[in-house]
PDB file of N, CA and C in Angstrom:
ATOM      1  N   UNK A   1      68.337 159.714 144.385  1.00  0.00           N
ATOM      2  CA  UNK A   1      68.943 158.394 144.515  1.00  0.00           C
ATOM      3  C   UNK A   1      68.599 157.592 143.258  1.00  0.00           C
ATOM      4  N   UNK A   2      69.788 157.001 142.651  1.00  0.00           N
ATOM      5  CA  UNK A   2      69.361 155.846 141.670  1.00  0.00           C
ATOM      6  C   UNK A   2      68.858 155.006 141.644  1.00  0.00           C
ATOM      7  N   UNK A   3      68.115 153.964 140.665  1.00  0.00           N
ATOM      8  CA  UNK A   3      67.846 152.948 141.024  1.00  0.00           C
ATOM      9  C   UNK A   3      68.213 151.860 141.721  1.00  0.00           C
ATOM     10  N   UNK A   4      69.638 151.740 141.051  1.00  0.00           N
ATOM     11  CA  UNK A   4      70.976 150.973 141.705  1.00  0.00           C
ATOM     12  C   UNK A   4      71.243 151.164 143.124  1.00  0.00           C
ATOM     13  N   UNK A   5      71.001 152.191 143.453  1.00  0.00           N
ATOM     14  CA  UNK A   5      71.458 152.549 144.928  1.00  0.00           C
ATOM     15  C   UNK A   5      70.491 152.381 145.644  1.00  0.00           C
ATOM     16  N   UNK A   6      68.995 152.206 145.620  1.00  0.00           N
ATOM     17  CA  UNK A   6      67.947 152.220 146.083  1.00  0.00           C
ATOM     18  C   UNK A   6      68.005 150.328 146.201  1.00  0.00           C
ATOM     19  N   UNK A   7      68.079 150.038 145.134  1.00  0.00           N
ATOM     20  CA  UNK A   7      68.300 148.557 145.046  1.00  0.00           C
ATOM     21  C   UNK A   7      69.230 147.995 146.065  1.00  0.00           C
ATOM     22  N   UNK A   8      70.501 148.751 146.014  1.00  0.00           N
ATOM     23  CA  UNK A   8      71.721 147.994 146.899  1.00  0.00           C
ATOM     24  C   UNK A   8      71.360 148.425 148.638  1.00  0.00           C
ATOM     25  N   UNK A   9      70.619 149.684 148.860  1.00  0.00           N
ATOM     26  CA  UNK A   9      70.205 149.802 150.209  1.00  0.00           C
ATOM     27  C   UNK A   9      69.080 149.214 150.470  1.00  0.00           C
ATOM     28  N   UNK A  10      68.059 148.862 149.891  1.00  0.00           N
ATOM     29  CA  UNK A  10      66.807 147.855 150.684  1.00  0.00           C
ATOM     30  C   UNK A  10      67.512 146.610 151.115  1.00  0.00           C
ATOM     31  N   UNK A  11      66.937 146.703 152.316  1.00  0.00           N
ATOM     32  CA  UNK A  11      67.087 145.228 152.748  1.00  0.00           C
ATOM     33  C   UNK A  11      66.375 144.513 152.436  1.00  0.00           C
ATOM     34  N   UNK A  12      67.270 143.144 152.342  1.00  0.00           N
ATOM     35  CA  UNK A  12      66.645 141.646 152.055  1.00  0.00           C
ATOM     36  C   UNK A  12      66.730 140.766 153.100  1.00  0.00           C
ATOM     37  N   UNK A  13      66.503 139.396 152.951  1.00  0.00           N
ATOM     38  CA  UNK A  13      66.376 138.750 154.011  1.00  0.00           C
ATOM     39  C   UNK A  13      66.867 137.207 152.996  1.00  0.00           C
ATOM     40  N   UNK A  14      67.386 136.707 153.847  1.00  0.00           N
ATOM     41  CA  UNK A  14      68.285 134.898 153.047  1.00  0.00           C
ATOM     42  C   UNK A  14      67.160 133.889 154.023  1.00  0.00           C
ATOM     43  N   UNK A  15      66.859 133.180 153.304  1.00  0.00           N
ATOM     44  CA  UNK A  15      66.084 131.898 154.339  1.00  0.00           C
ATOM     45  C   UNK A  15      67.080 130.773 153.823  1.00  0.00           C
ATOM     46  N   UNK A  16      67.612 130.593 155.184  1.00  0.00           N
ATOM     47  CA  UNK A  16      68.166 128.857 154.796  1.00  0.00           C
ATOM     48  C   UNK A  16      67.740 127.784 155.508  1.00  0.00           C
ATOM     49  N   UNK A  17      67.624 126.675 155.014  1.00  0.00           N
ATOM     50  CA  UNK A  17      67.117 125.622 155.250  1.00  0.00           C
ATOM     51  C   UNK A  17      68.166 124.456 155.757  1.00  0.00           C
ATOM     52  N   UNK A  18      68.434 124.281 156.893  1.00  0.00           N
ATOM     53  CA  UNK A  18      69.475 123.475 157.066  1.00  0.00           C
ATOM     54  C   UNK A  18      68.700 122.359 157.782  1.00  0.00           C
ATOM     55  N   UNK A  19      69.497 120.977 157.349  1.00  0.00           N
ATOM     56  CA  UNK A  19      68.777 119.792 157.249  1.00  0.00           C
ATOM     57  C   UNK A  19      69.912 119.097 158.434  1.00  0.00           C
ATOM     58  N   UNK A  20      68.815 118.796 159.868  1.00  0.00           N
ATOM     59  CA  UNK A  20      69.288 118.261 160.958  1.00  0.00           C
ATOM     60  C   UNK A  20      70.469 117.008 160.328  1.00  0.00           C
ATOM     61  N   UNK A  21      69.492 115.950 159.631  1.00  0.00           N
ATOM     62  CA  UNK A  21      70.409 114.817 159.437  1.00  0.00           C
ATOM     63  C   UNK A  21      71.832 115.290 158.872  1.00  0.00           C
ATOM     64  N   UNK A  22      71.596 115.771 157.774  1.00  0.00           N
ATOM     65  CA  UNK A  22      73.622 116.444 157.753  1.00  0.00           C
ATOM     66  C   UNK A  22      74.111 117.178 158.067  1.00  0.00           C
ATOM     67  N   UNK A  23      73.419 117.869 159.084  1.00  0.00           N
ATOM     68  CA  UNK A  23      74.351 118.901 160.147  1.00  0.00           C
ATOM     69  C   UNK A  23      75.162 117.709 160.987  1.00  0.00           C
ATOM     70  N   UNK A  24      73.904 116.463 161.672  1.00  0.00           N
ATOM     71  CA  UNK A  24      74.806 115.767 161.896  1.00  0.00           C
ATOM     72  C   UNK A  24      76.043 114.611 161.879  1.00  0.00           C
ATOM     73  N   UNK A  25      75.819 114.546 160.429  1.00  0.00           N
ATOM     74  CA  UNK A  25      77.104 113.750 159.754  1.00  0.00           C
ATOM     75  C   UNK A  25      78.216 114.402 159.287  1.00  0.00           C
ATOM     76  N   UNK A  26      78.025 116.005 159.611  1.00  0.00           N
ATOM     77  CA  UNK A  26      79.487 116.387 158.908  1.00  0.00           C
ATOM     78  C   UNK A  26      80.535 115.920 159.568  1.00  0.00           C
ATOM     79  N   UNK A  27      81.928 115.919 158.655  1.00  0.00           N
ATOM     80  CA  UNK A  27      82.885 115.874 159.736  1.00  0.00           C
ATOM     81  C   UNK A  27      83.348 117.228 160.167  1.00  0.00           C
ATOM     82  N   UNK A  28      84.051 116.951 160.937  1.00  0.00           N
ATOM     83  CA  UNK A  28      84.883 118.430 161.673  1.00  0.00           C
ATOM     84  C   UNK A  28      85.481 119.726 160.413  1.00  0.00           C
ATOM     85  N   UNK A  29      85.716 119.145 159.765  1.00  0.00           N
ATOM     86  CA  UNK A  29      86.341 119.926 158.796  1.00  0.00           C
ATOM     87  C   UNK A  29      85.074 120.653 157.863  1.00  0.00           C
ATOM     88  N   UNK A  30      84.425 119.695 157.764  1.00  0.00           N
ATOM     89  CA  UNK A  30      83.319 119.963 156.872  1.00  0.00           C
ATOM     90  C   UNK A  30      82.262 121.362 157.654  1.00  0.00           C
ATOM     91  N   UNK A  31      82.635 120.791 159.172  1.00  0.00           N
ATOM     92  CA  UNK A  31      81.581 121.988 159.951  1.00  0.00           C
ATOM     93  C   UNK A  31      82.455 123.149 159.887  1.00  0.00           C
ATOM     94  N   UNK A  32      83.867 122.607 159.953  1.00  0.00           N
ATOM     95  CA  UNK A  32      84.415 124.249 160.177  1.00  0.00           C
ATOM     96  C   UNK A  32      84.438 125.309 158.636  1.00  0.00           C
ATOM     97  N   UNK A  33      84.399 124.643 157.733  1.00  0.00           N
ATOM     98  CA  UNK A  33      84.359 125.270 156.397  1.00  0.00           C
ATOM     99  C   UNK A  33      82.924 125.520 156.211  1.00  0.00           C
ATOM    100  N   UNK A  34      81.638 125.151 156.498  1.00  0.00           N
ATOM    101  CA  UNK A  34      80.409 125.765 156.769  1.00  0.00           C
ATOM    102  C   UNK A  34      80.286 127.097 157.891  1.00  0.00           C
ATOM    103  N   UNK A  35      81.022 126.773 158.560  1.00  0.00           N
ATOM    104  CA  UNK A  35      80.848 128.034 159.891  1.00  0.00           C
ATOM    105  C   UNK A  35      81.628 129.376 159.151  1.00  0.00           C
ATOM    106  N   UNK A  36      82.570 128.899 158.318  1.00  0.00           N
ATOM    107  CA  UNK A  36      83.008 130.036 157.560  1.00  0.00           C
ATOM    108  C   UNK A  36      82.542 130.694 156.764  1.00  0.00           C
ATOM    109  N   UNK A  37      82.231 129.732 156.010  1.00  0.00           N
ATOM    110  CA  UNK A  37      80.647 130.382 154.664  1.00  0.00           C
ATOM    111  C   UNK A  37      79.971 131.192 155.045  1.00  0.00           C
ATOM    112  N   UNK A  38      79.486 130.506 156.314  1.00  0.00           N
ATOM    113  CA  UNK A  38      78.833 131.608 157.104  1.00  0.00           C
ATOM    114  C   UNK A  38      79.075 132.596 157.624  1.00  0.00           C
ATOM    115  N   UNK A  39      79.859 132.844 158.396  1.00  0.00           N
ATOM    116  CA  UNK A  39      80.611 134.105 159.056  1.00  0.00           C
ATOM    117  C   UNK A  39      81.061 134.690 157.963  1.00  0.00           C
ATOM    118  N   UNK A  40      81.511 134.510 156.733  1.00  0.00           N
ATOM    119  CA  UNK A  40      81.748 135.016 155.522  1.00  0.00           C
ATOM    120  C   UNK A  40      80.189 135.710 154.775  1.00  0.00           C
ATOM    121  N   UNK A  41      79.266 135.386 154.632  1.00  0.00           N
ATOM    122  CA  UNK A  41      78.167 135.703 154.148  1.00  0.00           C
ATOM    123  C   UNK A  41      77.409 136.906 155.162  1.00  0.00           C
ATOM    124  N   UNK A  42      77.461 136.590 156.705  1.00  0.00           N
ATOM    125  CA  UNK A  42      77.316 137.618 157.769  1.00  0.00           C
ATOM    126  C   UNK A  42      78.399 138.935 157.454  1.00  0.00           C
ATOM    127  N   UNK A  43      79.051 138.816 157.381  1.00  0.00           N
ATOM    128  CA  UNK A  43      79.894 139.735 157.071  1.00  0.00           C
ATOM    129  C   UNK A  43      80.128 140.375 156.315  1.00  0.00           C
ATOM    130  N   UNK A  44      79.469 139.989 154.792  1.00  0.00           N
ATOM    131  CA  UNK A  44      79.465 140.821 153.462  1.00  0.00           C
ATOM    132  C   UNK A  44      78.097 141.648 153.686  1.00  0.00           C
ATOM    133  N   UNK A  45      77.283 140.784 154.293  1.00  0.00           N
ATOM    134  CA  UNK A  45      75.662 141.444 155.236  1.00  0.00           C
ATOM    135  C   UNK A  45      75.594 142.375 155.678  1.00  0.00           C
ATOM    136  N   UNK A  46      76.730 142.544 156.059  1.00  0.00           N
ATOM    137  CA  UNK A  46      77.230 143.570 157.544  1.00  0.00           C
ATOM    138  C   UNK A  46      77.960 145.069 156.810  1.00  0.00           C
ATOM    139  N   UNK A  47      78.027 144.733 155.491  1.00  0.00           N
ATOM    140  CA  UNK A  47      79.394 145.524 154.203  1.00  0.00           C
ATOM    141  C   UNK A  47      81.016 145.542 154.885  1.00  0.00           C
ATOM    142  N   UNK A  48      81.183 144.376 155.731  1.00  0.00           N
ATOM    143  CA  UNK A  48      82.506 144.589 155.943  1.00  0.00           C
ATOM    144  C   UNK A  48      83.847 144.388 154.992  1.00  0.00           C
ATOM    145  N   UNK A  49      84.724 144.768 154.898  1.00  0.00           N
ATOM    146  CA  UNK A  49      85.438 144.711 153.900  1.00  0.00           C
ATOM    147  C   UNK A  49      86.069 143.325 153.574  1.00  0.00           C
ATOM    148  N   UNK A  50      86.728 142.939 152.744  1.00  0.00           N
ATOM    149  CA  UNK A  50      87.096 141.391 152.126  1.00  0.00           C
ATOM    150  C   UNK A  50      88.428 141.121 153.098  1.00  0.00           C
ATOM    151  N   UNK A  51      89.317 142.036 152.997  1.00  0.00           N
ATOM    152  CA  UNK A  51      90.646 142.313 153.622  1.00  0.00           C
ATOM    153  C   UNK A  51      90.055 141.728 155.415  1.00  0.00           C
ATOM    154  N   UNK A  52      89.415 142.434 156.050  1.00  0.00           N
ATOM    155  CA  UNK A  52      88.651 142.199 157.062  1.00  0.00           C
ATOM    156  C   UNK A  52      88.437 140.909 157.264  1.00  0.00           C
ATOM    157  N   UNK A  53      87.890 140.030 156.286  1.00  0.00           N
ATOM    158  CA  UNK A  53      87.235 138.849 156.259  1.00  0.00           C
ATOM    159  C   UNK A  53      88.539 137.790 156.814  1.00  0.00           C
ATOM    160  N   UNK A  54      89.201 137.752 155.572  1.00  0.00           N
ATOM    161  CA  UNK A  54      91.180 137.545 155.783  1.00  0.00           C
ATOM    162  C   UNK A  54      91.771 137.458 157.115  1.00  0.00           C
ATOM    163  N   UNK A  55      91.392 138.771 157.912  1.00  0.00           N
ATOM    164  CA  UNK A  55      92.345 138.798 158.672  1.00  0.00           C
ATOM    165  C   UNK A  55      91.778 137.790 160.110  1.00  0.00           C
ATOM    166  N   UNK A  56      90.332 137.533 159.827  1.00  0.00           N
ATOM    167  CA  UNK A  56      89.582 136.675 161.114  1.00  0.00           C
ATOM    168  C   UNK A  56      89.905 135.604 161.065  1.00  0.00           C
ATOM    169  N   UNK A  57      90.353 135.130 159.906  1.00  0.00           N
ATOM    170  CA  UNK A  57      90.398 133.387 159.363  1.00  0.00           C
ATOM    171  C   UNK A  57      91.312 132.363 160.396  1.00  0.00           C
ATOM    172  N   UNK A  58      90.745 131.337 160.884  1.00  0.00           N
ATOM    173  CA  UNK A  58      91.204 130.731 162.097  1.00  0.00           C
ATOM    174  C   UNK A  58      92.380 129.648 161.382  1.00  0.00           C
TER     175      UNK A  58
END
């Protein structure tokens, strides 16, 4: 196994820090384009494909 490949299979781990006060001032739009980021970032996590990503989009 390469380095590269050894690299791209260890797992990592993301720490995010989300800050109560502007979770609760977003507006609606603002939460739904965060929930996507997210479900978008879970999903590249996951190696699902981009096309895939596309076809969930609400």
């Amino acid at each position: 196994m390469s380095a590269r490949q050894n690299l791209l299979s260890t797992p990592r781990q993301l720490s995010l820090v989300l800050d109560p006060t502007k979770l609760e001032t977003m507006t609606q739009a603002e939460r739904n384009a965060a929930i996507a980021r997210l479900a978008g970032l879970l999903m590249e996590a996951a190696g699902a494909d981009a096309a895939e990503s596309a076809d969930e989009r609400v």
